[in-house]
Protein backbone atom coordinates (compact mmCIF):
# COMPACT_ATOMS: atom_id res chain seq x y z
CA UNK A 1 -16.99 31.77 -22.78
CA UNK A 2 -14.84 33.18 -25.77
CA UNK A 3 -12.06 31.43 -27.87
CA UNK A 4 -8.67 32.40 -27.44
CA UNK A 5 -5.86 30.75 -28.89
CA UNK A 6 -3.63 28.23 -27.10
CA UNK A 7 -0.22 30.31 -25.80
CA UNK A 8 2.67 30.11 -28.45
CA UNK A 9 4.83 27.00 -27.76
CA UNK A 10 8.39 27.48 -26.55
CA UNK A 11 10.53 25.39 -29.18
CA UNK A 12 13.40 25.39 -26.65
CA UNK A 13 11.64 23.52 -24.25
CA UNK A 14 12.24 20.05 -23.91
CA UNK A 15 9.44 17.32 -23.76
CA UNK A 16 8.06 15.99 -21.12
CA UNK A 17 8.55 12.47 -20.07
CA UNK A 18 5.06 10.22 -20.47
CA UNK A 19 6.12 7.99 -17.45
CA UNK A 20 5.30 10.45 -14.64
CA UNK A 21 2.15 11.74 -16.61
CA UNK A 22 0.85 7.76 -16.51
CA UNK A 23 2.26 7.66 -12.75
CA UNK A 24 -0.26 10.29 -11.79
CA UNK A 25 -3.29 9.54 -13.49
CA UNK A 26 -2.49 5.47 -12.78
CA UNK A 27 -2.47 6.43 -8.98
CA UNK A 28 -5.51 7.81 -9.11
CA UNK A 29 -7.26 4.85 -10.35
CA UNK A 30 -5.64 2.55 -8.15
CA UNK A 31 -3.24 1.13 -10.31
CA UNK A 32 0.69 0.74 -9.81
CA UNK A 33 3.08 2.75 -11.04
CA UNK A 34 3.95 2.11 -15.19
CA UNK A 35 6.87 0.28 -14.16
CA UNK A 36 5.73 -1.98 -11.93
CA UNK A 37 2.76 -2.89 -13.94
CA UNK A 38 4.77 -3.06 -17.19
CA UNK A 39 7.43 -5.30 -15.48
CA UNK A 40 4.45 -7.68 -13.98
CA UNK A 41 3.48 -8.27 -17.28
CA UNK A 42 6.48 -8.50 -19.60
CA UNK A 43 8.26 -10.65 -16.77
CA UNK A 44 5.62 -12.95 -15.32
CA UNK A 45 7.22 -15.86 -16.82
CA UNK A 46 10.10 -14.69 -14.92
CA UNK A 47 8.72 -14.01 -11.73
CA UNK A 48 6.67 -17.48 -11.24
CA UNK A 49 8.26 -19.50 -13.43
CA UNK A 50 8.09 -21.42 -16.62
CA UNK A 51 5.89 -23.88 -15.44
CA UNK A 52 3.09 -21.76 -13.54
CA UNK A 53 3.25 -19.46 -16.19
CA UNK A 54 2.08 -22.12 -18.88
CA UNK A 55 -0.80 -22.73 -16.66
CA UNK A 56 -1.56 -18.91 -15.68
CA UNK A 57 -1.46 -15.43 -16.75
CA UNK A 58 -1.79 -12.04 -15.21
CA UNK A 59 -5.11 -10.20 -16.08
CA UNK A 60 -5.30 -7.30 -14.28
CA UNK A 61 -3.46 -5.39 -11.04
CA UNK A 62 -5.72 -2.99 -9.34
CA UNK A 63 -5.13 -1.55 -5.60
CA UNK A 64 -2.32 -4.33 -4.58
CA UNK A 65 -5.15 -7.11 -6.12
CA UNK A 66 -3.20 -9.02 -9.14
CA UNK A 67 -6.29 -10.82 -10.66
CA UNK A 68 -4.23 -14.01 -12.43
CA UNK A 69 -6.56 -16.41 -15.08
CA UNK A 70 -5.32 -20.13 -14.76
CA UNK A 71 -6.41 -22.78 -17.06
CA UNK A 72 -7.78 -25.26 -14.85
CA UNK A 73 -9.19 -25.62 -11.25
CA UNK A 74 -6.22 -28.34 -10.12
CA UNK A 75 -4.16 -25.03 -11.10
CA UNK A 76 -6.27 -22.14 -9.17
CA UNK A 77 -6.33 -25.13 -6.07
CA UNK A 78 -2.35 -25.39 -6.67
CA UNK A 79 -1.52 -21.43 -6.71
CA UNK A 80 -3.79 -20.56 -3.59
CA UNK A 81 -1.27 -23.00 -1.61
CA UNK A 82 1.11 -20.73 -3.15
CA UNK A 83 -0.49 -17.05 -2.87
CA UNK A 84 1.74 -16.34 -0.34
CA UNK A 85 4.82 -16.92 -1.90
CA UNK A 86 3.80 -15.19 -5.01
CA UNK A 87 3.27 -12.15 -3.49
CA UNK A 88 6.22 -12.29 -2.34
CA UNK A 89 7.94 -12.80 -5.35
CA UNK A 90 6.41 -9.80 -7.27
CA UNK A 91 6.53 -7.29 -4.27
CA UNK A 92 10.55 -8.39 -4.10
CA UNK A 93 11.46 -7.73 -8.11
CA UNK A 94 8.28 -4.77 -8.12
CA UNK A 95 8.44 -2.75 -5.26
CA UNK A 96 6.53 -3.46 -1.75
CA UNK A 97 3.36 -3.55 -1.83
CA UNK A 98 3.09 -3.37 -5.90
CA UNK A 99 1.20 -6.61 -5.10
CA UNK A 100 -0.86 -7.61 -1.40
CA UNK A 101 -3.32 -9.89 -2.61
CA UNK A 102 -3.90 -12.45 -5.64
CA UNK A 103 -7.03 -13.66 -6.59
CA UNK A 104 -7.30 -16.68 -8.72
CA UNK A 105 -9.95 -17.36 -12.27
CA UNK A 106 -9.98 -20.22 -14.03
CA UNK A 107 -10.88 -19.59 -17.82
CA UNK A 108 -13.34 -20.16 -19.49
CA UNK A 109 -13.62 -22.80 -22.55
């Protein structure tokens, strides 16, 4: 294999927009889309609430699984009665099926 030097670079072309880039190689991990994985983390408190979201915190969203860290067991016991609902709430401001399943952690101390 021999060097050769990278093409010239067109100055009149625009740049290309990052968000479609991180759509693509996010999909292929088995993550959401940038904006509905942005938007579950920058609005959490507004999706679930002031008061849930004192008690518990999104960690990770992989393949529809939103992995959420909760600071106690009466918490994790109080959000699987509302798992349903949650989902719910995220698939209706994120998309359908940005979230299908929610597992529950409680920290550790």
């Amino acid at each position: 294999m021999t060097w050769r030097p990278l093409p010239e670079r067109n100055e009149d072309r625009d740049p290309a927009r990052l968000g479609p880039s991180l759509d693509k190689v996010a999909k292929r991990l088995g993550a959401p889309n940038a904006t509905a994985l942005s938007g579950l983390f920058h609005r959490w408190t507004e999706l679930v609430g002031p008061s849930i979201a004192s008690h518990a915190k999104p960690v990770s969203l992989r393949r529809g699984q939103l992995l959420v860290e909760v600071d106690s067991s009466a918490w994790a016991t109080q959000l699987r009665f509302m798992t349903t609902e949650l989902v719910e709430r995220c698939c209706a401001e994120l998309g359908e099926g940005a979230v299908k399943e929610i597992q529950l952690r409680v920290a550790r101390r």
